[in-house]
C-alpha atoms as a PDB file:
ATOM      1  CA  UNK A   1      20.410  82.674 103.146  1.00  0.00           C
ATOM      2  CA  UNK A   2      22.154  79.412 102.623  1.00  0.00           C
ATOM      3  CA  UNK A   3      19.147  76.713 101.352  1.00  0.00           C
ATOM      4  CA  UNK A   4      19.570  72.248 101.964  1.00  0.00           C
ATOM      5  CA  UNK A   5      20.712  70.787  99.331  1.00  0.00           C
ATOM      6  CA  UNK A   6      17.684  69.670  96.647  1.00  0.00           C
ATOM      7  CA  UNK A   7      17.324  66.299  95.933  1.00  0.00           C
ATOM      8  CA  UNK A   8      19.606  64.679  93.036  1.00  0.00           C
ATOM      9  CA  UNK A   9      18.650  65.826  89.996  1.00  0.00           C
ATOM     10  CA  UNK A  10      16.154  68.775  90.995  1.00  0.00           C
ATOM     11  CA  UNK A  11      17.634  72.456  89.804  1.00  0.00           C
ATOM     12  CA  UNK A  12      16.123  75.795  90.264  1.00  0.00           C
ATOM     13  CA  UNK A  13      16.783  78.174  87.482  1.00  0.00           C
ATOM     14  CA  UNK A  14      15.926  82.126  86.894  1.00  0.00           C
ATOM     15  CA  UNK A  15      14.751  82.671  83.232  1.00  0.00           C
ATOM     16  CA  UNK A  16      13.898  85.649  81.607  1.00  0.00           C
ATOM     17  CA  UNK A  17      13.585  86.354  77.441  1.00  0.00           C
ATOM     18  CA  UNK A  18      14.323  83.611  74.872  1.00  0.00           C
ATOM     19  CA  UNK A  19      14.786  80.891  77.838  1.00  0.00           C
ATOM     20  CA  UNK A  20      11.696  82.175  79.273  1.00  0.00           C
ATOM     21  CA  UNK A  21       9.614  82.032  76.411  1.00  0.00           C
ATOM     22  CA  UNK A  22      11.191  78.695  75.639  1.00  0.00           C
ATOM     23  CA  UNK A  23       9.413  76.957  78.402  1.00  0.00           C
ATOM     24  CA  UNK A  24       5.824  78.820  78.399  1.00  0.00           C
ATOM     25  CA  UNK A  25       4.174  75.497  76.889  1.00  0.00           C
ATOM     26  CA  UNK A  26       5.398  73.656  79.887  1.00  0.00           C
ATOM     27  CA  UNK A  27       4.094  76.396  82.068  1.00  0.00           C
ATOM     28  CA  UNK A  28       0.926  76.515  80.655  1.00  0.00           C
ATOM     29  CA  UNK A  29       0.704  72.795  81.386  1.00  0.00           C
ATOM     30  CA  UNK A  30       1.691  73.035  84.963  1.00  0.00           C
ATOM     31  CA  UNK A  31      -1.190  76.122  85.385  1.00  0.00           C
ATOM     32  CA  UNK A  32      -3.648  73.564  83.892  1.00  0.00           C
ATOM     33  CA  UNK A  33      -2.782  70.657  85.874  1.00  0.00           C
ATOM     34  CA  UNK A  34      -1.965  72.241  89.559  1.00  0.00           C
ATOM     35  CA  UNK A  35      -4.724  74.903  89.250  1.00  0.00           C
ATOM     36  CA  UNK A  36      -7.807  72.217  88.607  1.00  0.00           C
ATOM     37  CA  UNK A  37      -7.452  71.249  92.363  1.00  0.00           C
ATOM     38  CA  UNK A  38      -8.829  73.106  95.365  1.00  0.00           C
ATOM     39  CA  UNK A  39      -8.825  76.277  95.628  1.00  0.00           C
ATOM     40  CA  UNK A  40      -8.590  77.244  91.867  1.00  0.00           C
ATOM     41  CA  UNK A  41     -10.430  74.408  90.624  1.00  0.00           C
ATOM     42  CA  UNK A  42      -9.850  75.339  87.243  1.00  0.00           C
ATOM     43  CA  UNK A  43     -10.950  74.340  83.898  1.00  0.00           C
ATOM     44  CA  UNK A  44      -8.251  75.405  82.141  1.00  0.00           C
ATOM     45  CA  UNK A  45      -7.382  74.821  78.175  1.00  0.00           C
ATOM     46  CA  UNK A  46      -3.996  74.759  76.318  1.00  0.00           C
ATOM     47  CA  UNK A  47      -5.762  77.922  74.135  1.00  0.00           C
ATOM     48  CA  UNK A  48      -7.075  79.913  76.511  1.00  0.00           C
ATOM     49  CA  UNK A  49      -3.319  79.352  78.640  1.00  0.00           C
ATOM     50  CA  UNK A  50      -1.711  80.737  75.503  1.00  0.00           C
ATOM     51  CA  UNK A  51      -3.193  83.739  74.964  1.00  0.00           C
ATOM     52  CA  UNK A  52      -2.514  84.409  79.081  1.00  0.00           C
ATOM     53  CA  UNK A  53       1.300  83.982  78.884  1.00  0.00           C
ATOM     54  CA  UNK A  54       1.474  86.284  76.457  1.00  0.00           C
ATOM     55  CA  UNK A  55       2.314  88.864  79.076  1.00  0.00           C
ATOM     56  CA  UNK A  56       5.357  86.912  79.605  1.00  0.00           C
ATOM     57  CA  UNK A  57       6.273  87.616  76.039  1.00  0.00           C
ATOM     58  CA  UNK A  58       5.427  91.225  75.877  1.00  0.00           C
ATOM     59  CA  UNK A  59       7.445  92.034  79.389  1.00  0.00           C
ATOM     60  CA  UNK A  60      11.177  92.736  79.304  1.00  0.00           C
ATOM     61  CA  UNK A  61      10.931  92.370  82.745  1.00  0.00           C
ATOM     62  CA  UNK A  62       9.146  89.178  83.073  1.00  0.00           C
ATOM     63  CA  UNK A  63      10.725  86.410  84.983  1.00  0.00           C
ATOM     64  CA  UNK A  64      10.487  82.558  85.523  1.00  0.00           C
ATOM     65  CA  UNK A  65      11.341  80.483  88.175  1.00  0.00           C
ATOM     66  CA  UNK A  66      11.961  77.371  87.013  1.00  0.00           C
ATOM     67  CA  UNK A  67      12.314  74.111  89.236  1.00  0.00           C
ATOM     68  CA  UNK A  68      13.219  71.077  86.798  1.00  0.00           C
ATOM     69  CA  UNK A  69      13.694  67.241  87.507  1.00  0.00           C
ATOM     70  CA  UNK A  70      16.480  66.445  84.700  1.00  0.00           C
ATOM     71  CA  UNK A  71      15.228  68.685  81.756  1.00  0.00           C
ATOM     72  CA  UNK A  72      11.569  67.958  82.970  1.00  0.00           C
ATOM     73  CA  UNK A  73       9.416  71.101  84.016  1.00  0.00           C
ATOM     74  CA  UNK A  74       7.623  70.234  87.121  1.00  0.00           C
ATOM     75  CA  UNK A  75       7.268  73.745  88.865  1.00  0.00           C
ATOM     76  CA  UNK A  76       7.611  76.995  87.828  1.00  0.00           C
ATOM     77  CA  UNK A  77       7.300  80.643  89.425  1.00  0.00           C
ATOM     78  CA  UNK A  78       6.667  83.777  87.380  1.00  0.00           C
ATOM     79  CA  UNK A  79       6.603  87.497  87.747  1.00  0.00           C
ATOM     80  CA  UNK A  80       6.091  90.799  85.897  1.00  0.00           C
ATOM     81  CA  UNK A  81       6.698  94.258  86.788  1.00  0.00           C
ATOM     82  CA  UNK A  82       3.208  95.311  88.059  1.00  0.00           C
ATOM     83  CA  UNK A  83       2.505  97.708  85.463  1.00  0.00           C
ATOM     84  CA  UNK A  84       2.743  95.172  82.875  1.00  0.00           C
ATOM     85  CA  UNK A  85       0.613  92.688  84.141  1.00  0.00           C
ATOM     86  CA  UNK A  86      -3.693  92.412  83.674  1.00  0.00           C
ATOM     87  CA  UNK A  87      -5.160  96.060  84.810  1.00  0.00           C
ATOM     88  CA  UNK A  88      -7.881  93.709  86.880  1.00  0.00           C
ATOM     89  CA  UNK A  89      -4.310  93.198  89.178  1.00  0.00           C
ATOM     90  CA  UNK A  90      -3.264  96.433  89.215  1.00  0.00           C
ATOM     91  CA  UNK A  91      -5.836  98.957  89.233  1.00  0.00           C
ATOM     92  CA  UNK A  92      -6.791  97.932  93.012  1.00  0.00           C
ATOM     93  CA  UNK A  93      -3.302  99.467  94.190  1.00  0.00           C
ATOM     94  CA  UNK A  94      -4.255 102.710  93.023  1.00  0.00           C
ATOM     95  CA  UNK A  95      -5.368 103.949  96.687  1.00  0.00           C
ATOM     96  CA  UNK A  96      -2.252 102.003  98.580  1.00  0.00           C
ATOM     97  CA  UNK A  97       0.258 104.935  98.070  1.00  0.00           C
ATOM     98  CA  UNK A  98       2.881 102.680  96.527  1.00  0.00           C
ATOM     99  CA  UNK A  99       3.527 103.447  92.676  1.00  0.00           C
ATOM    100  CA  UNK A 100       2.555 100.424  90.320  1.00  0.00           C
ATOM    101  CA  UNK A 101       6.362 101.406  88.997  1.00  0.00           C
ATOM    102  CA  UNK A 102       8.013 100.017  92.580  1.00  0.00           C
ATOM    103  CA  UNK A 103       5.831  96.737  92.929  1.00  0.00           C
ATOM    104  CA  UNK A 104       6.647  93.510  91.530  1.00  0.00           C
ATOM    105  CA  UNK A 105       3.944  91.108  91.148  1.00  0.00           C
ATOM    106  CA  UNK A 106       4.330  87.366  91.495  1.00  0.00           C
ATOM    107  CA  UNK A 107       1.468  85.854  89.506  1.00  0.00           C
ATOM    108  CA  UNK A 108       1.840  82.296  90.048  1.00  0.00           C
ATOM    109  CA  UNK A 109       3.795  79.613  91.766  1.00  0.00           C
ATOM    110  CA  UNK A 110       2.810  76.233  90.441  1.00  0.00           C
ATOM    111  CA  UNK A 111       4.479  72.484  91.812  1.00  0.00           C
ATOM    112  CA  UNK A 112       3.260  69.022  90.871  1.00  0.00           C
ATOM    113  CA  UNK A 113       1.969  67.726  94.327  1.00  0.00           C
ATOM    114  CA  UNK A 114       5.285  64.949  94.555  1.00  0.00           C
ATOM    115  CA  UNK A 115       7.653  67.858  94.551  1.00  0.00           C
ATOM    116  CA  UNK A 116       6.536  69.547  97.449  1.00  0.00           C
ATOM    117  CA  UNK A 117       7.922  70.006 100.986  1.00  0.00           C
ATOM    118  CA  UNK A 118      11.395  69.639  99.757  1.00  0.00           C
ATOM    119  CA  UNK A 119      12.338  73.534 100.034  1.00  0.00           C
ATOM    120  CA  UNK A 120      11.738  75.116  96.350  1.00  0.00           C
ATOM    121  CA  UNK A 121       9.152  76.794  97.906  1.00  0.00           C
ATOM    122  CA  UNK A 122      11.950  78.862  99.408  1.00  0.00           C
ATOM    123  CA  UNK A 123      13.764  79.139  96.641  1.00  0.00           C
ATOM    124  CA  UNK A 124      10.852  80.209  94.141  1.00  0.00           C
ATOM    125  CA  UNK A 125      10.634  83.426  96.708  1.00  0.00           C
ATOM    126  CA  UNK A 126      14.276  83.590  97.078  1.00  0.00           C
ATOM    127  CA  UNK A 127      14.368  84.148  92.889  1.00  0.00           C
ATOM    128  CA  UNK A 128      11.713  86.076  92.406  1.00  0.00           C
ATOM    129  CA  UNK A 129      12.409  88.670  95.219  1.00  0.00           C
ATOM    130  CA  UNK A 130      16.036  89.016  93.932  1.00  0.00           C
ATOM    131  CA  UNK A 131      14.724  90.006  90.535  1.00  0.00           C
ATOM    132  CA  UNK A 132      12.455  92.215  91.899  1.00  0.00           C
ATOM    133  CA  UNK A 133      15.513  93.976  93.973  1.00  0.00           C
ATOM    134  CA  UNK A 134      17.648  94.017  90.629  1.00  0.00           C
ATOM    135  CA  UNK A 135      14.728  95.588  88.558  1.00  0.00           C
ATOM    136  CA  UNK A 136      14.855  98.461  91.115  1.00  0.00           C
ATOM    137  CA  UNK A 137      11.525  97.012  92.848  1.00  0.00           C
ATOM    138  CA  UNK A 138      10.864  97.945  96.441  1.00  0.00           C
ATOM    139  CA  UNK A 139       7.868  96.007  96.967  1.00  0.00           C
ATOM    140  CA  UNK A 140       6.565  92.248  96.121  1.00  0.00           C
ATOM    141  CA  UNK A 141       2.841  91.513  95.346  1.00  0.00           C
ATOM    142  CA  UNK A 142       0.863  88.753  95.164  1.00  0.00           C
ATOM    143  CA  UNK A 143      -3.124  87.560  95.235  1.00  0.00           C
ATOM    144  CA  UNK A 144      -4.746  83.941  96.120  1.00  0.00           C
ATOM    145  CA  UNK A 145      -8.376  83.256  95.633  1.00  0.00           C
ATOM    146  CA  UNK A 146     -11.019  83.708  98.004  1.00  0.00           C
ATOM    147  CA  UNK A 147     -13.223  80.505  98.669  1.00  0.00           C
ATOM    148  CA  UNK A 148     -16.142  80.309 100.877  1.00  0.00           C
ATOM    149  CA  UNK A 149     -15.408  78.129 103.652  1.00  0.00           C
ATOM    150  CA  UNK A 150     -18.456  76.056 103.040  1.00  0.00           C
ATOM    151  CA  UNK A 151     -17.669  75.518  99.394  1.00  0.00           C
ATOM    152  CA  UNK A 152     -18.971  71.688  98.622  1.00  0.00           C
ATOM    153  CA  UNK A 153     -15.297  70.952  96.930  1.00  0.00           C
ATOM    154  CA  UNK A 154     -13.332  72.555  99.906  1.00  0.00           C
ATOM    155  CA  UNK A 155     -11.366  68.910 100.737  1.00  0.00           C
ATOM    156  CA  UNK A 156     -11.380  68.291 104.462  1.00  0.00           C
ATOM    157  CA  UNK A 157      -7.378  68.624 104.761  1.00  0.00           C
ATOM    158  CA  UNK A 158      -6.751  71.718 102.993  1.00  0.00           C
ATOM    159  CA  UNK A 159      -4.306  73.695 104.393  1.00  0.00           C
ATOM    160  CA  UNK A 160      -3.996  77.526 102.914  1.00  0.00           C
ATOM    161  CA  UNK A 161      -0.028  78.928 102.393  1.00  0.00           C
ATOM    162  CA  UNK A 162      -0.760  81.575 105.128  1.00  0.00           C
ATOM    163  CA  UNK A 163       1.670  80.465 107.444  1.00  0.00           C
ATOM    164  CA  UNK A 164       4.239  79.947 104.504  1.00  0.00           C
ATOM    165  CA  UNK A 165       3.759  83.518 103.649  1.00  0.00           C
ATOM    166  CA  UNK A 166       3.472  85.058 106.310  1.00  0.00           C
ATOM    167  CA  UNK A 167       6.828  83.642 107.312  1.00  0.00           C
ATOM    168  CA  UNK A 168       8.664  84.999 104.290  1.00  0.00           C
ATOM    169  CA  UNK A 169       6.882  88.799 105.683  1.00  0.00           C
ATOM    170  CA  UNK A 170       3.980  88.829 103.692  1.00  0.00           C
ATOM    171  CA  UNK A 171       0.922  90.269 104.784  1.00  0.00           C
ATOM    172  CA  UNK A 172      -2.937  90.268 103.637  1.00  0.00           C
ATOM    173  CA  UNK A 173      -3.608  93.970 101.791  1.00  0.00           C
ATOM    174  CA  UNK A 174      -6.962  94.836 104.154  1.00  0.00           C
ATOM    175  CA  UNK A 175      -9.841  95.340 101.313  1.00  0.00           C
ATOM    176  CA  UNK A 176      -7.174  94.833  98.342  1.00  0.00           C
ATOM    177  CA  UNK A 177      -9.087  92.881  96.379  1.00  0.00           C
ATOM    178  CA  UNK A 178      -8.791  91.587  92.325  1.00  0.00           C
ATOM    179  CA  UNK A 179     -11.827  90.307  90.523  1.00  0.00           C
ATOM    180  CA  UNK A 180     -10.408  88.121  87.460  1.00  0.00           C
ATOM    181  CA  UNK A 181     -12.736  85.463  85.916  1.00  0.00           C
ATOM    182  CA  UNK A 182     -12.246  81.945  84.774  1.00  0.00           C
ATOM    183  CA  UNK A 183     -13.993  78.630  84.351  1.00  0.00           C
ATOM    184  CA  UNK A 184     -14.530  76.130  87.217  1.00  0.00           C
ATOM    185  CA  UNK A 185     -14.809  72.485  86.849  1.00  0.00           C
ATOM    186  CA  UNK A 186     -17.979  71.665  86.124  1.00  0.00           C
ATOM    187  CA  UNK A 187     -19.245  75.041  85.164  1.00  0.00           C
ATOM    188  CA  UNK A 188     -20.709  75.655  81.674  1.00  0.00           C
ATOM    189  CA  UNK A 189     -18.683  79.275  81.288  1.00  0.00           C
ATOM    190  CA  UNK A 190     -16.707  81.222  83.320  1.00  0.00           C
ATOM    191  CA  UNK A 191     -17.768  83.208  86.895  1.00  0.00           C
ATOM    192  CA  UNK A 192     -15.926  86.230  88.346  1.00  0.00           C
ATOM    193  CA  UNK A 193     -13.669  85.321  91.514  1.00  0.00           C
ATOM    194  CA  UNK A 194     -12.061  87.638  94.112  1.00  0.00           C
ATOM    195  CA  UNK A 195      -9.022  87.510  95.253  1.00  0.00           C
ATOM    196  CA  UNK A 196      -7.278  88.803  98.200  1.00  0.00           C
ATOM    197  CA  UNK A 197      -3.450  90.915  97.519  1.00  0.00           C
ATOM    198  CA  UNK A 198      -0.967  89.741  99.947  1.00  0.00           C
ATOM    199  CA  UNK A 199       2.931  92.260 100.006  1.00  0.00           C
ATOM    200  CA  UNK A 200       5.795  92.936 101.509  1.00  0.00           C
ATOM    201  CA  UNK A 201       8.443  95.528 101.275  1.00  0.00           C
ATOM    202  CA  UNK A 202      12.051  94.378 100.629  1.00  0.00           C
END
C-alpha cells in the first residue's frame, strides 16, 4: 500500500545486525523517555535498558524500525522472532495452537509525542510485518499493559491504540496474558504488571 509522503527530512528505515545494534543507545533512550508517561509510567534507567536490548544483540532475526529526523532517532519499532524473546512473552502461547517458530513478536513501538499523527505509525507495521513475512512468519504478536481504569495517573484524555490496531487486523488474545515486572514512577522497586497479547495472521 502506497503511504503520504513524510514530512521533509523524516525517513523510515529497516535495520537489522551491525546497523541495528548501532542505534540500541538511542533506543534505549526513546524506551526511557516515551514509556514514563501513561500507561507504562516507567522508571526506567540507561543500565537496566542495556541489559534488556540485549535480545536485540543475541537475535539474528531481530529487527528495528527506525523513524529518524536528519540522523536524529526519534522513534523506533523492534521485533524478534518469538522464540527468542523473554519466556514471560512466550510461554503464554503455549495453549494457542500456533508454534512459537511461526509468530513474530513486536515488542515495542516508541515515538516522541511531536512526531505523531503524521503516518509512521503505518509504516512501523508496514516494516515490521514485511520482516516477519520474509523470516517465514505467519503470524504477528504483540502485548500492551493492562491499567485499572481508576488508576489515580490515568490522564483524563487518554486514548488507548485499539482502534489503530484493530484497523491494521489485530485482535485482543481472550485470557493471553504476560506478567513482566518493572518499576513505576514513584515506586521504591519494581511490581509485576499484566499485559494483554493482541495478533493477527498475515
Amino acid at each position: 500500500m502506497t503511504r503520504p509522503p513524510l514530512p521533509e527530512g523524516i525517513t523510515v528505515r529497516a535495520l537489522t545486525g551491525d546497523e541495528l545494534e548501532a542505534h540500541l543507545d538511542a533506543v534505549a533512550g526513546l524506551r526511557i523517555a516515551v514509556f514514563r508517561d501513561w500507561p507504562y509510567l516507567y522508571d526506567g534507567s540507561l543500565d537496566y535498558e542495556r541489559e534488556y536490548l540485549q535480545t536485540y544483540r543475541d537475535s539474528a532475526g531481530a529487527l528495528l524500525v527506525g523513524a529518524f529526523h536528519g540522523e536524529r532517532l526519534v522513534g523506533a519499532s523492534t521485533s524478534t522472532p518469538m522464540e527468542d524473546h523473554a519466556s514471560e512473552f512466550a510461554a503464554p502461547f503455549k495453549d494457542q495452537g500456533v508454534a512459537l517458530e511461526s509468530i513474530l513478536y513486536g515488542a515495542e513501538s516508541v515515538l516522541l509525542p511531536e512526531y505523531r499523527g503524521i503516518g509512521l505509525g503505518h509504516r512501523f507495521v508496514d516494516l515490521r510485518e514485511d520482516h516477519a513475512r520474509a523470516l517465514g512468519r505467519t503470524h504477528v504478536a504483540f502485548c500492551s499493559v493492562i491499567r485499572p481504569g481508576d488508576h489515580p495517573l490515568r490522564p483524563a484524555s487518554y486514548r488507548t491504540n485499539d482502534a489503530f490496531w484493530r484497523g491494521r487486523g489485530y485482535a485482543p488474545l481472550p485470557g493471553v496474558l504476560a506478567a513482566f515486572a518493572w518499576k513505576d514512577l514513584g515506586d521504591a522497586g519494581e511490581s509485576v504488571k499484566q499485559l494483554q497479547f493482541w495478533m493477527r495472521a498475515l
